[in-house]
Protein backbone atom coordinates (compact mmCIF):
# COMPACT_ATOMS: atom_id res chain seq x y z
CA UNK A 1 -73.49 93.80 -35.64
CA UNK A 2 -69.91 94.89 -36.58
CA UNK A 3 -66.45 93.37 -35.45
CA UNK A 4 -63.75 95.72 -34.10
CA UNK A 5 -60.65 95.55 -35.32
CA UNK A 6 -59.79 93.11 -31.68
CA UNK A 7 -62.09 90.57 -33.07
CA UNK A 8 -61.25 90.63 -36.44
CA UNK A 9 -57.89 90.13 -35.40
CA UNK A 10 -58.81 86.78 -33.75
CA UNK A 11 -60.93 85.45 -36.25
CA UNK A 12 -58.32 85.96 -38.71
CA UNK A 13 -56.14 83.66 -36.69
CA UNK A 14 -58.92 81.01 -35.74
CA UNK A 15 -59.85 80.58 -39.18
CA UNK A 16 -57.64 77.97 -40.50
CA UNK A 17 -55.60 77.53 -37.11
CA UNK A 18 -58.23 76.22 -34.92
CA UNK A 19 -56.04 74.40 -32.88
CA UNK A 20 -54.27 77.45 -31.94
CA UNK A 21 -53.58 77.33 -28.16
CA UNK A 22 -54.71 81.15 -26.12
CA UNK A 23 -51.06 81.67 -25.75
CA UNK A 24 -50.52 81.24 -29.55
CA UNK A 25 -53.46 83.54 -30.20
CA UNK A 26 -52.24 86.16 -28.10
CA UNK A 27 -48.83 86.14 -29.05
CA UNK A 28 -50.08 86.34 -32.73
CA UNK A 29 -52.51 89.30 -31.75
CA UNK A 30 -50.37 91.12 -29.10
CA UNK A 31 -52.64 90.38 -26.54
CA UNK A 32 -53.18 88.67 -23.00
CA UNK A 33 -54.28 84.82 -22.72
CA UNK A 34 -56.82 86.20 -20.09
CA UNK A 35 -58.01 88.82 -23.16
CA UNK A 36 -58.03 85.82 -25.58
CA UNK A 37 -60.32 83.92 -23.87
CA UNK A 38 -62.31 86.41 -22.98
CA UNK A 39 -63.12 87.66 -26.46
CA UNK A 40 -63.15 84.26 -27.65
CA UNK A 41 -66.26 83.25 -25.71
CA UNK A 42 -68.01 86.67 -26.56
CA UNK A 43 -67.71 85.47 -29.88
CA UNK A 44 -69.67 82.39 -29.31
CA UNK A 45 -71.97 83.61 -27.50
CA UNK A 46 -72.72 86.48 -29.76
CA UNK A 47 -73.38 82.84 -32.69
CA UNK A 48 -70.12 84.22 -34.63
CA UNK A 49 -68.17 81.41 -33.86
CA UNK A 50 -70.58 78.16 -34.10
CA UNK A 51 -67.76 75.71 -33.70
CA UNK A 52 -64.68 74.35 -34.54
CA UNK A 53 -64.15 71.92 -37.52
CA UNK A 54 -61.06 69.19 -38.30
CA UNK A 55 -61.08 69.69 -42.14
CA UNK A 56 -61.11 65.97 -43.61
CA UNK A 57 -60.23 64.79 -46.66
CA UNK A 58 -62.11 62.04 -47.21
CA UNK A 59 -60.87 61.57 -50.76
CA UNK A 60 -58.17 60.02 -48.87
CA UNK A 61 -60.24 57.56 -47.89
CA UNK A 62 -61.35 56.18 -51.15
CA UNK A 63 -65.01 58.67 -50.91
CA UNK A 64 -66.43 61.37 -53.50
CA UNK A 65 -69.08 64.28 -52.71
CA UNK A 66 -71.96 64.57 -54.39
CA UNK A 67 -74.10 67.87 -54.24
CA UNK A 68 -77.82 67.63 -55.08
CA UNK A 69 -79.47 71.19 -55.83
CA UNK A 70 -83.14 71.01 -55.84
CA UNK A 71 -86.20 73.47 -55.80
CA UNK A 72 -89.02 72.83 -53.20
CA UNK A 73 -92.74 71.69 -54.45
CA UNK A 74 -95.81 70.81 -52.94
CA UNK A 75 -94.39 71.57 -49.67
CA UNK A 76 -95.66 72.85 -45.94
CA UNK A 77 -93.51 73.29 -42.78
CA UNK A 78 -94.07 69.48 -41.84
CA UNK A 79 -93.30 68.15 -44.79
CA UNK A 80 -89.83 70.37 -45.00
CA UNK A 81 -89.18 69.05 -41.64
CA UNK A 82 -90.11 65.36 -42.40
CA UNK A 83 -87.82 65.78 -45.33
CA UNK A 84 -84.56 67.65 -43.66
CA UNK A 85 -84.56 64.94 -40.71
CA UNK A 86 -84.88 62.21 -43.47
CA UNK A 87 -81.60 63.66 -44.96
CA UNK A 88 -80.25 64.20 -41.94
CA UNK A 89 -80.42 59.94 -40.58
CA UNK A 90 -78.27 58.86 -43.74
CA UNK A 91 -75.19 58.16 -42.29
CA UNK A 92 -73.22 59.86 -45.82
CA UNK A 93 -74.64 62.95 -45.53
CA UNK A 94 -72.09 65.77 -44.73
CA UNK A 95 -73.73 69.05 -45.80
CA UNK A 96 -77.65 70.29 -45.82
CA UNK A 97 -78.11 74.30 -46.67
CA UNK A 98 -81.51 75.99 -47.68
CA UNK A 99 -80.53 78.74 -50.55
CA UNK A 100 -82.04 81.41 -52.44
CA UNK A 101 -82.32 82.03 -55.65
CA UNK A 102 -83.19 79.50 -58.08
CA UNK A 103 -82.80 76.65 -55.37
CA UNK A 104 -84.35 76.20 -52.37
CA UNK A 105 -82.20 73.17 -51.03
CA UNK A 106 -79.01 71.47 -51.46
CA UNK A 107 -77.45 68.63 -49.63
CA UNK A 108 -74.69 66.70 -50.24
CA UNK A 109 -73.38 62.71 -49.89
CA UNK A 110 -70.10 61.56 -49.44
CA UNK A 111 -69.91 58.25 -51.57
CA UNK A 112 -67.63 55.34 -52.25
CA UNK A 113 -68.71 55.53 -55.74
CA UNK A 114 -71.45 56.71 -58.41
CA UNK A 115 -72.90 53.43 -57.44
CA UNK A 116 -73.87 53.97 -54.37
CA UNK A 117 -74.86 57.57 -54.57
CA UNK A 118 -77.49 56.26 -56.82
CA UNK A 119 -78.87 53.73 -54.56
CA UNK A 120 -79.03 56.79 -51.90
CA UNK A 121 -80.32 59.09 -54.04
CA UNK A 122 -82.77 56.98 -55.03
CA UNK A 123 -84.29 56.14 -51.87
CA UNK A 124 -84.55 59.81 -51.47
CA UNK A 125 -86.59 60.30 -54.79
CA UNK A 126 -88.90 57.76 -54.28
CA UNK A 127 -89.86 59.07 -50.74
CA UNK A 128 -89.87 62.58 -51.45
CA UNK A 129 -89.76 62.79 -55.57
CA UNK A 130 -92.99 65.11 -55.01
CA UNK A 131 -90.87 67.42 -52.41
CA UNK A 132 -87.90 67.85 -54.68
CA UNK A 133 -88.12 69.41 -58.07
CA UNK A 134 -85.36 70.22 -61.05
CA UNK A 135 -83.00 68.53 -59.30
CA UNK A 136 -79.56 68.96 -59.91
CA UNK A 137 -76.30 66.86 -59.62
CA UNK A 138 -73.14 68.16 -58.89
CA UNK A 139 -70.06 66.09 -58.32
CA UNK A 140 -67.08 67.81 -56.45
CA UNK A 141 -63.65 66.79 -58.49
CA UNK A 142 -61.65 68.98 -55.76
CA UNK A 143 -62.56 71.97 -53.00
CA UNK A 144 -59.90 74.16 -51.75
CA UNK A 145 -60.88 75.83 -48.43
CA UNK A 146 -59.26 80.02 -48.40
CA UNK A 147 -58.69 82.18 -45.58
CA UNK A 148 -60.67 84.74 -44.74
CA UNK A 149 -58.63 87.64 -45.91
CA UNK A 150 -60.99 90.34 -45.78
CA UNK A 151 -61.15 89.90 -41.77
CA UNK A 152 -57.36 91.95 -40.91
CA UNK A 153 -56.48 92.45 -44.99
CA UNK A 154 -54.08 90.21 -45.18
CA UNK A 155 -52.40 88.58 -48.70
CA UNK A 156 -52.96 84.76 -48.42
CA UNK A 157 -49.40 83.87 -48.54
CA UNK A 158 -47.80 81.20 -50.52
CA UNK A 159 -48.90 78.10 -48.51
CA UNK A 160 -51.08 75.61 -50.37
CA UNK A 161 -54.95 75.94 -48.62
CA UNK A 162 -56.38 72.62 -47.49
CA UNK A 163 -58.40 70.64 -50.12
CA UNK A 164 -60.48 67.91 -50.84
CA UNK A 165 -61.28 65.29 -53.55
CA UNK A 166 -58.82 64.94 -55.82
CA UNK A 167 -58.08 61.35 -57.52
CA UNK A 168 -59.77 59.06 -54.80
CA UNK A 169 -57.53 57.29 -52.81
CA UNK A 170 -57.47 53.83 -50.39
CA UNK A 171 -55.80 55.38 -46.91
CA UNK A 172 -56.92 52.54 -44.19
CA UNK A 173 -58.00 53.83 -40.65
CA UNK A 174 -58.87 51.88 -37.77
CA UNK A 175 -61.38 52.11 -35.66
CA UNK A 176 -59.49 54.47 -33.29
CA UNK A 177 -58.87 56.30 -36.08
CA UNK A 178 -61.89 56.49 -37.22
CA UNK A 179 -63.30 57.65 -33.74
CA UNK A 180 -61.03 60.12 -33.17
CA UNK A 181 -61.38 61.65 -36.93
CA UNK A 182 -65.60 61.51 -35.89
CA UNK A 183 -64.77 63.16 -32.37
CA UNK A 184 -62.54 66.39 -33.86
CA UNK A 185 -64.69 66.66 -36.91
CA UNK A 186 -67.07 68.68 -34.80
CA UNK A 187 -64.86 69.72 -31.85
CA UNK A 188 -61.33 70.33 -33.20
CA UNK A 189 -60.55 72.48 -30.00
CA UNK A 190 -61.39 69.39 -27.88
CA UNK A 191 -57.82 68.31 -25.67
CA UNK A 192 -56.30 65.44 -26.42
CA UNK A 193 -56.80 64.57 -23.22
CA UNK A 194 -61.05 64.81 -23.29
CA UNK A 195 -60.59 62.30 -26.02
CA UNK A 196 -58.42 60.23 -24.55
CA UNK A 197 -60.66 59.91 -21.80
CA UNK A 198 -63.63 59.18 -24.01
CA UNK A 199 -62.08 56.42 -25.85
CA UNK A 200 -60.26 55.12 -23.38
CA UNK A 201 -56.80 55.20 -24.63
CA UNK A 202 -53.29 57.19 -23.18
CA UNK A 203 -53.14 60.64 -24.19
CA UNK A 204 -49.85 59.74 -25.81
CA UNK A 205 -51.44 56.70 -28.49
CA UNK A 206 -54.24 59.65 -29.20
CA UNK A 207 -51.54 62.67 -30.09
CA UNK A 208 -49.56 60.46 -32.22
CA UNK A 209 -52.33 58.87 -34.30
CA UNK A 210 -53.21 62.71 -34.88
CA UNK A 211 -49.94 63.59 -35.79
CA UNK A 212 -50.14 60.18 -38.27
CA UNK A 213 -53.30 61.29 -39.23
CA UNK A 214 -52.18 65.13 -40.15
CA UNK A 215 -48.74 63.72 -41.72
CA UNK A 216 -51.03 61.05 -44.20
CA UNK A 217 -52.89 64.18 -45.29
CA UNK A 218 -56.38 62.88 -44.15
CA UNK A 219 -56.42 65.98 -41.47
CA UNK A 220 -55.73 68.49 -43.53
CA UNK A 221 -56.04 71.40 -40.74
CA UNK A 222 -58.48 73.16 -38.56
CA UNK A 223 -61.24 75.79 -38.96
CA UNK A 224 -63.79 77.53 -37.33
CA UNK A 225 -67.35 77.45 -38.30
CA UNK A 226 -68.03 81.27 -39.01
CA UNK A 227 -71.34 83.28 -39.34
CA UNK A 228 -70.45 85.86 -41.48
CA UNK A 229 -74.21 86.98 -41.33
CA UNK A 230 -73.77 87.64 -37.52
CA UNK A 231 -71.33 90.37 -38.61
CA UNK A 232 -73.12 91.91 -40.99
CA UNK A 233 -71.69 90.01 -44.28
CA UNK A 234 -73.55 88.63 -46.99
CA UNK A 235 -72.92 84.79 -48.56
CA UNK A 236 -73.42 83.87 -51.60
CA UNK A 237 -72.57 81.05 -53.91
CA UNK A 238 -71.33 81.63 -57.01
CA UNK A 239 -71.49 78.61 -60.25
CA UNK A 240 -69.56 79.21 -62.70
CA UNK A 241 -70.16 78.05 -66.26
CA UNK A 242 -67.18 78.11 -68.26
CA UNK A 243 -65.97 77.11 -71.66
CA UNK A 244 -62.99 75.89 -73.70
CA UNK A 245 -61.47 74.33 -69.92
CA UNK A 246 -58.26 73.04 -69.54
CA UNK A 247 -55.56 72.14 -67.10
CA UNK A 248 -53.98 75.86 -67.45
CA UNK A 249 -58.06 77.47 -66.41
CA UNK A 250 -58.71 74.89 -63.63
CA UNK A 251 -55.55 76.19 -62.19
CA UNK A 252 -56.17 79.81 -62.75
CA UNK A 253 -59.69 80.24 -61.37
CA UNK A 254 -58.28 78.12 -58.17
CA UNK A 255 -55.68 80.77 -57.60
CA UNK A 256 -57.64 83.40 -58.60
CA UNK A 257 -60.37 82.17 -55.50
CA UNK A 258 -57.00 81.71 -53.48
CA UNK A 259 -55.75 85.54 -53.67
CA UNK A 260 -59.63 87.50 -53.75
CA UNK A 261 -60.06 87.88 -50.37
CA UNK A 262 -63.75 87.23 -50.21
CA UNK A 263 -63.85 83.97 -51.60
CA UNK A 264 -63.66 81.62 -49.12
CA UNK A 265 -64.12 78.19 -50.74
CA UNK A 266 -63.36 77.07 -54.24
CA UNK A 267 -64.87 73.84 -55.50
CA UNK A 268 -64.37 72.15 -59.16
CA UNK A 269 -67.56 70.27 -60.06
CA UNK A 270 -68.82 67.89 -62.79
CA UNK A 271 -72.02 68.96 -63.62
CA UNK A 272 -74.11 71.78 -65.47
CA UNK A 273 -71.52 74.06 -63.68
CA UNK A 274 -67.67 73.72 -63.46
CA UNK A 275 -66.74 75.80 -60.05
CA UNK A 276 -68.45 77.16 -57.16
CA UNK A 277 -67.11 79.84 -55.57
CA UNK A 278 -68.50 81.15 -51.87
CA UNK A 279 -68.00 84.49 -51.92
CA UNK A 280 -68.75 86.64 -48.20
CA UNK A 281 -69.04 90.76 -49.14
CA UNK A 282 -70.49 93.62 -47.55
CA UNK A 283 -74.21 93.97 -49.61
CA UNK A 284 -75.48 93.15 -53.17
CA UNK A 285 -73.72 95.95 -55.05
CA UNK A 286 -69.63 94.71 -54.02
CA UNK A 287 -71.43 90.44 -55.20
CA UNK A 288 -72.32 92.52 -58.47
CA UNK A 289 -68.98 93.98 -58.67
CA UNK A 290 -67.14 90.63 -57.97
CA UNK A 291 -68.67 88.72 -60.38
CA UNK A 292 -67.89 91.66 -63.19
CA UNK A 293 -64.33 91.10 -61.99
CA UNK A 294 -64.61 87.29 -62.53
CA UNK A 295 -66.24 87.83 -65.66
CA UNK A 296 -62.90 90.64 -67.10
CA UNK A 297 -60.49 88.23 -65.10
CA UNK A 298 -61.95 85.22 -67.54
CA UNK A 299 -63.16 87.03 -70.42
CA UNK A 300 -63.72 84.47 -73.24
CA UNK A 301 -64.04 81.25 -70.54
CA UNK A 302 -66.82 82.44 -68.34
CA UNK A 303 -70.17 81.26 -70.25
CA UNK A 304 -71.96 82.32 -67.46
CA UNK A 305 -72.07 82.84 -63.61
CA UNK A 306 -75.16 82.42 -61.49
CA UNK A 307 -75.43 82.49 -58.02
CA UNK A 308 -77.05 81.35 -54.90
CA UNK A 309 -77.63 83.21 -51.54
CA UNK A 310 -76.77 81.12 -48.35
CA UNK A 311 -78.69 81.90 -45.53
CA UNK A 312 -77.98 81.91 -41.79
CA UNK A 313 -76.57 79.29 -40.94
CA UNK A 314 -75.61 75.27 -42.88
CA UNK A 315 -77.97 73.00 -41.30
CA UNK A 316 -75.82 70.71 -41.14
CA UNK A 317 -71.91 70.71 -41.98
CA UNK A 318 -70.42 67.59 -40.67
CA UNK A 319 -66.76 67.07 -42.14
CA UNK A 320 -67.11 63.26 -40.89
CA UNK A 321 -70.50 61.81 -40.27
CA UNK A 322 -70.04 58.37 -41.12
CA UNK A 323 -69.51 57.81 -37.04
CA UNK A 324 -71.77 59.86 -36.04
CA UNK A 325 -74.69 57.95 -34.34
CA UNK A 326 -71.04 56.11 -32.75
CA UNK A 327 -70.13 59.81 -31.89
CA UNK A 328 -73.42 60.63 -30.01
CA UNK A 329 -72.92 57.28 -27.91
CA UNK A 330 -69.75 57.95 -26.97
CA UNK A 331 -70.80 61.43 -25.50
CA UNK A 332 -73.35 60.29 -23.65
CA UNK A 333 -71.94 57.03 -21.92
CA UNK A 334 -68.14 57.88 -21.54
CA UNK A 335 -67.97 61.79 -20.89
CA UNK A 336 -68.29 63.47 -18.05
CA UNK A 337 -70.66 66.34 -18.49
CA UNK A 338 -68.39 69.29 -18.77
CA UNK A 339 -67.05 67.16 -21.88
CA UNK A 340 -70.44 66.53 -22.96
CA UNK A 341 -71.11 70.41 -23.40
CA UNK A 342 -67.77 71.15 -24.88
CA UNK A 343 -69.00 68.09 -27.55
CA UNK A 344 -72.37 68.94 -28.04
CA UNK A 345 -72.33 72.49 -28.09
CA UNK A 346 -72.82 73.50 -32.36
C-alpha cells in the first residue's frame, strides 16, 4: 500500500510535531482542517499511524536503558507467549520487538543503575534461561530520534533532534508529574483538558507543568508511532562495529544518521556493538546500498556492520511505563468512555 504525495505530506509534519493542532497541519500542508482530519483518521485506520508518543528522556530522571538481544530455544507458541507477557508485567520495561536475522528477540529495561538491571535480568534468566539463548547486552550511552526525511524529501534542518541518555541526571517529578508524563507517553494528542479531567486538576496547573516539563528537557517533543511496513517500507536495524572511536567519530556517525534521510534513530551503545542505526528503505537492494555508503563514509572505523530486520510492528514501545498499571486505573475509574478510547486505542 503506497502513500500519495497528500499523506506523505502529513506524516512528514506529524512525525516529530505530534502535538500539532489540524489548523497547524493544514496551514503547514495547504490544506483544509476538515481535509486534515479526514486524512488523518484514514491513516489510522489503514494501522499507519498506531499512535502518538511524548518522547521522554528519562536520563533526566537519573535512569539508563538496557537492550537485551537474545535468540529463541526450546520454544513453542505458549511458551513465547508465557515469556513476552512475563516481560511485559515488569514495571521497567519500555521496549519488546521480535527481529530477524541472527536474533529472534530483544527487549529493553530502563534502570536506575547496573545494579538493578542485574537483579531484573536475573529473575528473567532463571525463569526462562532455557527460552533465551546467546544473549546479548547492550547499554544505550545516548539515542537521537531523526525525522523522517524520505516522506516529502526534505533536508533535516539545523535543529538539534530529541535524544536520550546522556550523563544520567537527578530531575525530581511529583506525582502529578509523574502521571501526566505516564498519561502523554502513549497519547501525546490527548487535550489538556481530557487530562485534566482524569487527574482531577485545572486545565491551567496541567498546561504549565507541561510547559515546566518541556522547558526542564524531560519532554523532549512529540512523535507518532509509524508503520513504515503498512506503506510498503522495509526496517531494519543496523549495529555498527567500529574501531579506533573517539569524541570526533561519535559525533560524525550521529550527524551522519541526522542528514541520511532513512535513518530514523541513532543510538550509541556499550556493548559488542557501538551504534545502532534504524534504517526504513524501499527493499533489500537500497539496505545493501546504505550500508556500502556507511561503510565509504567510515572507511577505516567501520569493523563491521550487521543488521537486524524489524518486523511489523514493536510489541511494546512505552516511552514511560513505570506508571503504567497507575495509567490503566486511571482510565478505567476517572474517564469517561470517549476518553477511554482516545487512551486505549494503540
Amino acid at each position: 500500500m503506497r502513500l500519495d504525495a497528500v499523506d506523505k505530506n502529513i506524516l512528514a509534519v506529524l512525525d516529530l510535531e505530534a502535538r500539532a493542532t489540524f489548523q497547524e497541519i493544514g496551514k503547514r500542508t495547504r490544506l483544509s482542517k476538515e481535509r486534515v482530519i479526514y486524512r488523518i483518521k484514514r491513516l489510522e485506520q489503514r494501522g499507519i499511524i498506531e499512535r502518538y508518543l511524548t518522547l521522554v528522556n528519562f536520563g533526566k530522571l537519573g535512569y539508563t536503558g538496557f537492550a537485551v538481544y537474545s535468540r529463541f530455544e526450546n520454544v513453542n507458541e505458549k511458551v513465547k507467549k508465557e515469556l513476552l507477557d512475563y516481560l511485559s508485567s515488569i514495571p521497567q520495561l519500555y521496549w519488546i520487538a521480535l527481529v530477524g536475522g541472527r536474533f529472534d528477540i530483544a527487549f529493553a529495561l530502563m534502570c536506575q543503575s547496573v545494579f538493578e538491571f542485574n537483579q531484573i535480568y536475573y529473575k528473567i534468566l532463571n525463569k526462562y534461561g532455557k527460552t533465551l539463548a546467546d544473549n546479548v547486552i547492550a547499554i544505550r550511552a545516548e539515542l537521537r530520534q531523526n525525522k523522517r526525511g524520505y516522506l516529502v524529501g526534505w533536508q533535516t534542518g539545523s535543529v538539534e533532534p530529541p535524544f536520550f541518555g546522556r550523563e544520567p541526571e537527578t530531575e525530581k517529578v511529583n506525582e502529578l508529574d509523574a502521571s501526566i508524563l505516564s498519561i502523554l507517553s502513549n497519547n501525546a494528542r490527548m487535550p489538556v483538558t481530557d487530562i485534566a479531567r482524569m487527574l482531577t486538576k485545572p486545565p491551567s496547573t496541567i498546561s504549565l507543568r507541561i510547559k515546566q516539563l518541556e522547558k526542564k528537557g524531560i519532554i523532549q517533543g512529540y512523535a507518532t508511532y509509524i508503520r513504515p511496513q503498512k506503506y510498503s517500507m522495509e526496517s531494519y536495524r543496523l549495529l555498527l562495529y567500529l574501531e579506533n572511536i573517539n569524541e570526533n567519530v561519535r559525533n560524525k556517525v550521529f550527524g551522519y544518521s541526522y542528514e541520511n534521510p532513512f535513518m530514523i534513530l541513532c543510538i550509541e551503545t556499550v556493548g559488542p556493538w557501538n551504534f545502532e542505526i534504524s534504517l526504513e528503505v524501499d527493499d533489500h537492494q537500497q539496505l545493501q546500498e546504505e550500508i556500502t555508503k556507511l561503510r565509504n563514509e567510515f572507511s577505516g572505523i567501520v569493523k563491521q556492520i550487521e543488521f537486524v530486520i524489524m518486523f511489523e510492528d514493536d510489541l511494546i514501545y512505552d516511552p514511560y511505563p513505570l506508571k503504567k498499571k497507575e495509567r490503566l486505573d486511571l482510565i478505567k475509574t476517572r474517564t469517561s468512555p470517549i476518553i477511554n478510547k482516545r487512551v486505549e486505542k494503540k
